[in-house]
PDB file of N, CA and C in Angstrom:
ATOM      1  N   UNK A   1       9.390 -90.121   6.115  1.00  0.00           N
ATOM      2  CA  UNK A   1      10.647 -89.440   6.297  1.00  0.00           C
ATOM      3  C   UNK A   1      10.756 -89.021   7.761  1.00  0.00           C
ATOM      4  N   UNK A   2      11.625 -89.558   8.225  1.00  0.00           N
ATOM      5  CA  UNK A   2      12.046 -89.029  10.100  1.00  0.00           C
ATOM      6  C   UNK A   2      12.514 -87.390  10.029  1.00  0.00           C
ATOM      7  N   UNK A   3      11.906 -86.758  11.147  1.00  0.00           N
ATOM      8  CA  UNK A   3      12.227 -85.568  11.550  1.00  0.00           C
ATOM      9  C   UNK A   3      13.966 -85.743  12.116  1.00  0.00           C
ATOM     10  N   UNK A   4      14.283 -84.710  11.838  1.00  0.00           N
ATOM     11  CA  UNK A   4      15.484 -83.964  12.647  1.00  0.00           C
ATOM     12  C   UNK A   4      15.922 -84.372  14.056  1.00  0.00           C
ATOM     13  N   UNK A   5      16.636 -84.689  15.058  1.00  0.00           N
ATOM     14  CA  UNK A   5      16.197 -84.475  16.577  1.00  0.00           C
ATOM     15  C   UNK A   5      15.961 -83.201  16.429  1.00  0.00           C
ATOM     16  N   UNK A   6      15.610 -82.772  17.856  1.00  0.00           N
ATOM     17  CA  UNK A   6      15.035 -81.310  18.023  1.00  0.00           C
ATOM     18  C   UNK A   6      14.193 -80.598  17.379  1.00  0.00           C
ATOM     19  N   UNK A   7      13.507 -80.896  16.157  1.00  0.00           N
ATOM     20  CA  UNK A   7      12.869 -80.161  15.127  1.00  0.00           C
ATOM     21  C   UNK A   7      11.048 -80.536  15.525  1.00  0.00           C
ATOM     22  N   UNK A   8      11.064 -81.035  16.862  1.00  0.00           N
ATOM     23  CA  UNK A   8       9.701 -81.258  17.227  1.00  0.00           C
ATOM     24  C   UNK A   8       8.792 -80.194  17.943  1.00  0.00           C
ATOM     25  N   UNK A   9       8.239 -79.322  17.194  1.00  0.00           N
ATOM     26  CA  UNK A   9       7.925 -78.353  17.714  1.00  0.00           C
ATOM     27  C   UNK A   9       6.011 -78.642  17.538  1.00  0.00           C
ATOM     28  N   UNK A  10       5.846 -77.728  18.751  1.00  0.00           N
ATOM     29  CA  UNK A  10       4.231 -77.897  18.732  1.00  0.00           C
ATOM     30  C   UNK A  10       3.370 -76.337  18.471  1.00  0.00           C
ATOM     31  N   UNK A  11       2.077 -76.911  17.775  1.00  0.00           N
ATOM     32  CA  UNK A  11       1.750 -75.680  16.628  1.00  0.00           C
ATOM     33  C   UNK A  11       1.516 -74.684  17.735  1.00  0.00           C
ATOM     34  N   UNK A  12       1.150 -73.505  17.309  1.00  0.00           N
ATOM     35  CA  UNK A  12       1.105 -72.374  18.040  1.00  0.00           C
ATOM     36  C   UNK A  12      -0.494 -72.220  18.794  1.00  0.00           C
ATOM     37  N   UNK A  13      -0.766 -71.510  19.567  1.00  0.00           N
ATOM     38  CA  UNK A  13      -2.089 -71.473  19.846  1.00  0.00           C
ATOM     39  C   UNK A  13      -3.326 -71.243  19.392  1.00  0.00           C
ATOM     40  N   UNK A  14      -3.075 -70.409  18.403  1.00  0.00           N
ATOM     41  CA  UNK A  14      -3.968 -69.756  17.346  1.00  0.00           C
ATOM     42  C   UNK A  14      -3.994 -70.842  16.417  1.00  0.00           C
ATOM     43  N   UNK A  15      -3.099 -71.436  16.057  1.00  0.00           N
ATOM     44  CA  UNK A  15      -3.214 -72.404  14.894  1.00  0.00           C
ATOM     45  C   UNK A  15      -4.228 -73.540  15.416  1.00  0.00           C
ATOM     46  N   UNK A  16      -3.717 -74.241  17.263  1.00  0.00           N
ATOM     47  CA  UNK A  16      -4.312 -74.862  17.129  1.00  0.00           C
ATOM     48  C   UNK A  16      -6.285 -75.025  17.122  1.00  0.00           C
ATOM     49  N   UNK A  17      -6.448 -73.245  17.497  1.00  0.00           N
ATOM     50  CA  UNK A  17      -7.756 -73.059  17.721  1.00  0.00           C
ATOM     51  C   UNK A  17      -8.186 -72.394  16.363  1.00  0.00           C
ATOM     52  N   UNK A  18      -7.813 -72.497  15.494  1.00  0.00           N
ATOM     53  CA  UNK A  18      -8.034 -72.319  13.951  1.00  0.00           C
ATOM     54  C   UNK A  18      -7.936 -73.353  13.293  1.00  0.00           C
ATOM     55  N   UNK A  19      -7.133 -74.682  13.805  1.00  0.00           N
ATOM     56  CA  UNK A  19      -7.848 -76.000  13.569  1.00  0.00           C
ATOM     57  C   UNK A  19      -9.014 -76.574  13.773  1.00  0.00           C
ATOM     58  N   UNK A  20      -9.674 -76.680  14.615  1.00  0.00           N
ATOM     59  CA  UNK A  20     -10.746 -77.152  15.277  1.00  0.00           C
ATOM     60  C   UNK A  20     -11.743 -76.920  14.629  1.00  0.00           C
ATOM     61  N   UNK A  21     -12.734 -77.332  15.353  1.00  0.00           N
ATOM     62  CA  UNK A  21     -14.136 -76.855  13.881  1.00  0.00           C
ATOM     63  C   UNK A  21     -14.576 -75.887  15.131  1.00  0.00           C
ATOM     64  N   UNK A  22     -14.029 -76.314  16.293  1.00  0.00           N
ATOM     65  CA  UNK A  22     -15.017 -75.062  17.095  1.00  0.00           C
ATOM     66  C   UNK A  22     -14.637 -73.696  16.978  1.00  0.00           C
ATOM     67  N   UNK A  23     -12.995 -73.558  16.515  1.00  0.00           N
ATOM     68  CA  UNK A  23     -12.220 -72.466  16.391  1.00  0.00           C
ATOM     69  C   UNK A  23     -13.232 -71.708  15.005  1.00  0.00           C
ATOM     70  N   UNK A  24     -13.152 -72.706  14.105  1.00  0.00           N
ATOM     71  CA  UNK A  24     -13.675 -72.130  12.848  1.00  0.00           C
ATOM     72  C   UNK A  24     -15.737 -72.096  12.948  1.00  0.00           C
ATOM     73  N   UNK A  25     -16.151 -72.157  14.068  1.00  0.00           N
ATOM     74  CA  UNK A  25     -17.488 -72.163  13.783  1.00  0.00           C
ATOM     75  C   UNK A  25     -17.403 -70.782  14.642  1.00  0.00           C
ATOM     76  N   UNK A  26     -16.936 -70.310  16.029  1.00  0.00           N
ATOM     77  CA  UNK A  26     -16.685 -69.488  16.173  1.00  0.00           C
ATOM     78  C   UNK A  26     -16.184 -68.043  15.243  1.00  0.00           C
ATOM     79  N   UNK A  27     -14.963 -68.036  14.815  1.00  0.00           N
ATOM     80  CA  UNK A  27     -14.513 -66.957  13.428  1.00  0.00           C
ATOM     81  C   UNK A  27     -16.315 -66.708  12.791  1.00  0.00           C
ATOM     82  N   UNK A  28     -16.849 -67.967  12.029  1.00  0.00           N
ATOM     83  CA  UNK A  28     -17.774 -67.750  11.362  1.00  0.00           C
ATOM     84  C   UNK A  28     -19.400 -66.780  12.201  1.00  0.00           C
ATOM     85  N   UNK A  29     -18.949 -67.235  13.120  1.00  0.00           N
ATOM     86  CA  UNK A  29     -20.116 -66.681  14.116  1.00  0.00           C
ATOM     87  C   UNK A  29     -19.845 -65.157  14.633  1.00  0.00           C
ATOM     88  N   UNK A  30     -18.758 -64.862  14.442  1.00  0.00           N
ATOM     89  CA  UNK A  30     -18.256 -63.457  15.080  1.00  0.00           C
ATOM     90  C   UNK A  30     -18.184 -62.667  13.625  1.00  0.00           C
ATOM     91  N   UNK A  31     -18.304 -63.219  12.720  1.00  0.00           N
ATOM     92  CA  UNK A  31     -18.144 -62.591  11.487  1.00  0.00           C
ATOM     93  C   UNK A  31     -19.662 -61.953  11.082  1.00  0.00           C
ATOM     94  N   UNK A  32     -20.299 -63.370  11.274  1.00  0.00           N
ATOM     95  CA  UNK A  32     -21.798 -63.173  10.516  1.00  0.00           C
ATOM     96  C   UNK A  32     -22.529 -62.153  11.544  1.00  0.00           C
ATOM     97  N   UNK A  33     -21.799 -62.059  12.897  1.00  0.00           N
ATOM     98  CA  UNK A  33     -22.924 -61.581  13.963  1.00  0.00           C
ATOM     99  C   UNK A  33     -22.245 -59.546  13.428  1.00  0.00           C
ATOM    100  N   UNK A  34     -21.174 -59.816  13.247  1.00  0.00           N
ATOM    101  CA  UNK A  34     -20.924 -58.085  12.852  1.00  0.00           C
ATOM    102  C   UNK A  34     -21.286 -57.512  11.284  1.00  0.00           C
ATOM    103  N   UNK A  35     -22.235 -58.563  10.178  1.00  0.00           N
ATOM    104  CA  UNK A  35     -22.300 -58.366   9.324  1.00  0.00           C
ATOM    105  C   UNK A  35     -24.260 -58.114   9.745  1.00  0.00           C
ATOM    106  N   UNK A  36     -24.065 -59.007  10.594  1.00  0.00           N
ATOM    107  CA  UNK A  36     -25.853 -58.602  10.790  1.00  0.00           C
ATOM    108  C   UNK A  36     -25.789 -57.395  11.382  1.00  0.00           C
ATOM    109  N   UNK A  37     -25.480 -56.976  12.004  1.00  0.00           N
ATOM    110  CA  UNK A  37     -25.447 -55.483  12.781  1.00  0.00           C
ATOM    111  C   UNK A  37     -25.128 -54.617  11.526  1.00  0.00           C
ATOM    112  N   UNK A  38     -24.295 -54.534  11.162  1.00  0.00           N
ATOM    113  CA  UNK A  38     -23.688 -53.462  10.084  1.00  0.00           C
ATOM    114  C   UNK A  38     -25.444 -53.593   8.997  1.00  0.00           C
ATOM    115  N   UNK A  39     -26.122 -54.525   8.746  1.00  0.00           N
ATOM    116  CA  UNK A  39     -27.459 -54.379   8.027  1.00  0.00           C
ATOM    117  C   UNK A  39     -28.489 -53.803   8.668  1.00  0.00           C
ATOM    118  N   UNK A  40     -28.148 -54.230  10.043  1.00  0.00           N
ATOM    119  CA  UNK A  40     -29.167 -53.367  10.756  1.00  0.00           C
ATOM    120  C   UNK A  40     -29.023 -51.776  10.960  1.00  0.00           C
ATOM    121  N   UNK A  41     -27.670 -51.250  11.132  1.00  0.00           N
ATOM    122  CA  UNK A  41     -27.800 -49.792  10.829  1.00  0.00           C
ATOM    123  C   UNK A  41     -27.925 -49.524   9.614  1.00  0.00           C
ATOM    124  N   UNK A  42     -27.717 -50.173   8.631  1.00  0.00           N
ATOM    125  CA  UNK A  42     -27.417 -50.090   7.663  1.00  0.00           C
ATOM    126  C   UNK A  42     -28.816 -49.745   7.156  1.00  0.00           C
ATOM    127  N   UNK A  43     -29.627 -50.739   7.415  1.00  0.00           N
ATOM    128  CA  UNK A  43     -31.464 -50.429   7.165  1.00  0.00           C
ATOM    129  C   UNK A  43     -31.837 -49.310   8.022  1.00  0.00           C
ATOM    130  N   UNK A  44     -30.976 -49.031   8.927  1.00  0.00           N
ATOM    131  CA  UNK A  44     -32.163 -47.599  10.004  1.00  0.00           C
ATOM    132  C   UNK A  44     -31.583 -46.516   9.428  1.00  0.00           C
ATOM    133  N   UNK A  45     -30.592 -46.148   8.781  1.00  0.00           N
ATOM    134  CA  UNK A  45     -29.836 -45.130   8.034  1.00  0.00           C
ATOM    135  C   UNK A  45     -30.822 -44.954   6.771  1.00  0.00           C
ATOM    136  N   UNK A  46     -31.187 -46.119   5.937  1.00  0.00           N
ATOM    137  CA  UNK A  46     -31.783 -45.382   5.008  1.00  0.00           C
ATOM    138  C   UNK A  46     -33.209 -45.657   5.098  1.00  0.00           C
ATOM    139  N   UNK A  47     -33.942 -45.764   6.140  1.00  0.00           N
ATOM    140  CA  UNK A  47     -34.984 -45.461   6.467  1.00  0.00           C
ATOM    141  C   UNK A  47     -35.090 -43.970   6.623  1.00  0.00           C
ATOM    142  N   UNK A  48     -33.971 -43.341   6.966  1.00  0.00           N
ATOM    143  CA  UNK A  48     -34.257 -42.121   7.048  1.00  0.00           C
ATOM    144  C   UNK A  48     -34.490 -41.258   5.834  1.00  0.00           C
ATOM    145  N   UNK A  49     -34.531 -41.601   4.705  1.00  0.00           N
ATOM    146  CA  UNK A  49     -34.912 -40.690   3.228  1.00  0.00           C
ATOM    147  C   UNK A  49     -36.615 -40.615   3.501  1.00  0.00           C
ATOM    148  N   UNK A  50     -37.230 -41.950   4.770  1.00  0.00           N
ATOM    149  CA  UNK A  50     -38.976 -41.400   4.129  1.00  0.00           C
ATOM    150  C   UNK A  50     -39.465 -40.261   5.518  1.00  0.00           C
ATOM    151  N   UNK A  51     -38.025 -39.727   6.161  1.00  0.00           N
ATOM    152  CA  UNK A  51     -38.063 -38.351   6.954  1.00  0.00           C
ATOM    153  C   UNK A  51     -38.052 -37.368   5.955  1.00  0.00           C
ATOM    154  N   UNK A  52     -37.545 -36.991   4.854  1.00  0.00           N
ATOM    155  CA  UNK A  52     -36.903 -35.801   4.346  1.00  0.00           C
ATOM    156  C   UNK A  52     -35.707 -36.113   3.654  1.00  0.00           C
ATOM    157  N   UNK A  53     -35.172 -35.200   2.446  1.00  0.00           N
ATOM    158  CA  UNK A  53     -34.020 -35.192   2.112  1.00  0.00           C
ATOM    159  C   UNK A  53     -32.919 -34.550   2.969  1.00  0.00           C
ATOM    160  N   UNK A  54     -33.657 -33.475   4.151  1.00  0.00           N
ATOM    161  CA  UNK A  54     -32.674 -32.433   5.507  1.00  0.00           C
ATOM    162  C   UNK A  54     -32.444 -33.668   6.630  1.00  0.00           C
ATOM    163  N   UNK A  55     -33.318 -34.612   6.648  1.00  0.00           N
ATOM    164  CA  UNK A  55     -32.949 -36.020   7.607  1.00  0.00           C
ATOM    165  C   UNK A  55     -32.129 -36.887   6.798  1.00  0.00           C
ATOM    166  N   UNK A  56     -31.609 -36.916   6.184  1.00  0.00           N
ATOM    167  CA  UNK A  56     -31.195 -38.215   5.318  1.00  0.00           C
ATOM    168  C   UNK A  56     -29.507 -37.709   5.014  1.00  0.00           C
ATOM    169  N   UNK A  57     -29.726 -36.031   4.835  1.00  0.00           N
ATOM    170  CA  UNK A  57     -28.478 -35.352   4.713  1.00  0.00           C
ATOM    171  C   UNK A  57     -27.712 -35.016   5.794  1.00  0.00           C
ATOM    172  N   UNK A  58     -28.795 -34.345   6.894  1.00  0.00           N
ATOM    173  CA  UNK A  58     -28.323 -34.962   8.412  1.00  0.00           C
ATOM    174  C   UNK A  58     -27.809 -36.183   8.595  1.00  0.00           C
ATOM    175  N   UNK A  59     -27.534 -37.712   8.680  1.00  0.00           N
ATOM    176  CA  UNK A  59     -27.466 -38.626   8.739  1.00  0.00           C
ATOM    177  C   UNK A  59     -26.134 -38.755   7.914  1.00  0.00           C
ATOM    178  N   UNK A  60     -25.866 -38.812   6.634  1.00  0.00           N
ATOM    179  CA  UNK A  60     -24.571 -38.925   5.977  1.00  0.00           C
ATOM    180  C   UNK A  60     -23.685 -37.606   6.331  1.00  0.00           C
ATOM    181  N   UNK A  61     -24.420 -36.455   6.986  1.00  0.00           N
ATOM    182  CA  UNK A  61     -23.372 -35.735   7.545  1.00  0.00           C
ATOM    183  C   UNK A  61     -22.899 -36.043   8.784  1.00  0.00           C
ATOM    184  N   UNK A  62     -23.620 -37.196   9.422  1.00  0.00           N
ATOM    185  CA  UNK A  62     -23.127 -37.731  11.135  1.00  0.00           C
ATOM    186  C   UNK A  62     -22.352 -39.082  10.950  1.00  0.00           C
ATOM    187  N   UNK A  63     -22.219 -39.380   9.560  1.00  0.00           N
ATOM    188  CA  UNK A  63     -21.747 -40.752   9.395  1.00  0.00           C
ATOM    189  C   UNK A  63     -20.266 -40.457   8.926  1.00  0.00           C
ATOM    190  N   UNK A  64     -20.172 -39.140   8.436  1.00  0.00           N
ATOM    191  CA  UNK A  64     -18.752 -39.127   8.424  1.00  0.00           C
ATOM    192  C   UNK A  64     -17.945 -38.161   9.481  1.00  0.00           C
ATOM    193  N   UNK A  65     -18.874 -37.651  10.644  1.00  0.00           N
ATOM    194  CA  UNK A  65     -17.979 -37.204  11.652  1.00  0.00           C
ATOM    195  C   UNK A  65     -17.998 -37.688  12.957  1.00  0.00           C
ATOM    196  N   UNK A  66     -18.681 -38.938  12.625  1.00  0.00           N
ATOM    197  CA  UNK A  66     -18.683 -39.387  14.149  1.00  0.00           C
ATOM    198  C   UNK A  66     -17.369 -39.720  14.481  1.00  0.00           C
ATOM    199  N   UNK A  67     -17.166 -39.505  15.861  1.00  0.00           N
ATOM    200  CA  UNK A  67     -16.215 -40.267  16.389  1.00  0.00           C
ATOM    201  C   UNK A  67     -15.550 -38.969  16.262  1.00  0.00           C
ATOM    202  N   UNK A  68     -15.507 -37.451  16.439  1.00  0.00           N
ATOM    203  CA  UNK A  68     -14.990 -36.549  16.289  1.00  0.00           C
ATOM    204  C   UNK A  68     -14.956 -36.522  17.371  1.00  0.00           C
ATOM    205  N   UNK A  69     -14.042 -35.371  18.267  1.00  0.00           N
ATOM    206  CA  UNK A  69     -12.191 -35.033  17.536  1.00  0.00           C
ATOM    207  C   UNK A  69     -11.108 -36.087  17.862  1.00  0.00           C
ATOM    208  N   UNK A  70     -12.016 -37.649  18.438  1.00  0.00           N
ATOM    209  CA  UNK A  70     -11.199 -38.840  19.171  1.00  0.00           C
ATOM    210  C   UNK A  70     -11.096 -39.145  17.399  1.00  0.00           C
ATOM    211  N   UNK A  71     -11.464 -39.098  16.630  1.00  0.00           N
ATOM    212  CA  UNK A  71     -11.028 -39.734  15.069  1.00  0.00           C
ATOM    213  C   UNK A  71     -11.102 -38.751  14.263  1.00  0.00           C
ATOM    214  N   UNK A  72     -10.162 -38.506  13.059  1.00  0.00           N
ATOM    215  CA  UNK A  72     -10.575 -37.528  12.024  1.00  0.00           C
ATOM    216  C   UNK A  72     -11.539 -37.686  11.238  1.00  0.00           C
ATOM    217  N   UNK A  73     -11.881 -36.622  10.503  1.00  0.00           N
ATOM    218  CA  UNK A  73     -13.467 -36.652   9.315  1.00  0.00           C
ATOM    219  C   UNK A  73     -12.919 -38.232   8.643  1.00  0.00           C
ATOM    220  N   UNK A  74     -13.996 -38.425   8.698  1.00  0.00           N
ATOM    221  CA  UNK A  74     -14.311 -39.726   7.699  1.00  0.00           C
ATOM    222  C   UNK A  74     -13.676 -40.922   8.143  1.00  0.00           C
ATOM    223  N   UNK A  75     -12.375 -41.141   9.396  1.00  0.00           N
ATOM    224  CA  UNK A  75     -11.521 -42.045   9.539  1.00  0.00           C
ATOM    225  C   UNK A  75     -12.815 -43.243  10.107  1.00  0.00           C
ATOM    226  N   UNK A  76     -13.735 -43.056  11.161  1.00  0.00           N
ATOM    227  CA  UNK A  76     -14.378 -44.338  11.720  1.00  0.00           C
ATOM    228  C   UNK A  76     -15.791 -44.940  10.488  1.00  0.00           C
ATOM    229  N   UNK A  77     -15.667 -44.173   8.862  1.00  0.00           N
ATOM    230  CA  UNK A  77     -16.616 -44.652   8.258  1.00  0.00           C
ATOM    231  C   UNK A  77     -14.880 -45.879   7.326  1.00  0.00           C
ATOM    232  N   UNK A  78     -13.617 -45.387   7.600  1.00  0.00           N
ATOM    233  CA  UNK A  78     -12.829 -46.516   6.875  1.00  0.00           C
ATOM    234  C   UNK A  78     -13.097 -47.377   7.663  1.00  0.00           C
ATOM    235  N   UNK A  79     -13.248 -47.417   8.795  1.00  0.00           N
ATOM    236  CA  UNK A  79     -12.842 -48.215  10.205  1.00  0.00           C
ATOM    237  C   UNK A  79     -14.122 -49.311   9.998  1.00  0.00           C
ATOM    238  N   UNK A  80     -15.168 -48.929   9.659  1.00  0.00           N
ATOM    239  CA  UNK A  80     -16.228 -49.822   9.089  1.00  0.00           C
ATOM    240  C   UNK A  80     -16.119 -50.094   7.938  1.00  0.00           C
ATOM    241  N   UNK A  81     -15.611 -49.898   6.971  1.00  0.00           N
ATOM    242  CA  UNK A  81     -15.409 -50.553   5.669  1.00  0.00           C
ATOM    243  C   UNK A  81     -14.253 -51.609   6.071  1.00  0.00           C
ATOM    244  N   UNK A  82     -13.275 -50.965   6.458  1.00  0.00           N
ATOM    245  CA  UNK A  82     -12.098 -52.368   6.742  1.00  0.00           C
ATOM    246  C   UNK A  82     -12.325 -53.604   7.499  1.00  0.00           C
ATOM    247  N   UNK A  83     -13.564 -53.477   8.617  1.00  0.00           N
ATOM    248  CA  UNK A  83     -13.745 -54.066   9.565  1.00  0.00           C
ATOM    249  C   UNK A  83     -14.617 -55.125   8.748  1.00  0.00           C
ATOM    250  N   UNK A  84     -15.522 -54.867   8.473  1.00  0.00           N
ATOM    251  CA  UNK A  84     -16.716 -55.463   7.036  1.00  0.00           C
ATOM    252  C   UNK A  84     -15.608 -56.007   5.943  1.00  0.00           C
ATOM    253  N   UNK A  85     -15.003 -55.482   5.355  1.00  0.00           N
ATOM    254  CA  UNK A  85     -13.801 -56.465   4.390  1.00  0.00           C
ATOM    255  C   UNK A  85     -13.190 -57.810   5.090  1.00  0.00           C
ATOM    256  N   UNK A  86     -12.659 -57.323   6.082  1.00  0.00           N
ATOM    257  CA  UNK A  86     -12.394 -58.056   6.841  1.00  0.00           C
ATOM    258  C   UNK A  86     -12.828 -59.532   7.088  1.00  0.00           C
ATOM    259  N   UNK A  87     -14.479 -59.007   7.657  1.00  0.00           N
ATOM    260  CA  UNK A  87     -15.314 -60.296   8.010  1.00  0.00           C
ATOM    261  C   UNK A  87     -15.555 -61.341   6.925  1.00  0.00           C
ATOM    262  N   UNK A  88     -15.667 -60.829   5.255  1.00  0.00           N
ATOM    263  CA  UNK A  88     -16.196 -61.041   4.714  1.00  0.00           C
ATOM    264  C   UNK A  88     -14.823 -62.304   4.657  1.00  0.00           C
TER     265      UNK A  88
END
């Protein structure tokens, strides 16, 4: 089936680097590299229970105010859940 005149348009930039396999080995590489990090705090956080239950409670009390008063209570622990949904 023949196009239109004028209806020849060329894909967008993102599309065309979301074609490619390099576009998509990249995505996959920026994904997996922020899912390995997020395990790695993720393991030094609860390493901290063989400190104490006052270290461990320390720790989930710094995990939901970091980023204070530049973010509200708890907003940069969504900011890592969305970011991690995200990748996945």
């Amino acid at each position: 089936m023949a196009l239109a005149p004028g209806t020849d348009r060329r894909p967008s930039r993102t599309r065309m680097i979301w074609d490619s396999s390099v576009g998509k080995k990249t995505v996959m590489a920026v994904s997996g590299l922020l899912m390995l990090l997020y395990l790695i705090a993720h393991m030094y956080g609860n390493l901290k229970i063989f400190f104490g239950p006052g270290t461990f409670d320390d720790y989930a009390h710094w995990l939901r105010t970091v980023g204070e008063p530049f973010m509200h209570y708890e907003w940069t622990l969504w900011v890592i859940r969305v970011v991690l949904v995200v990748a996945v």
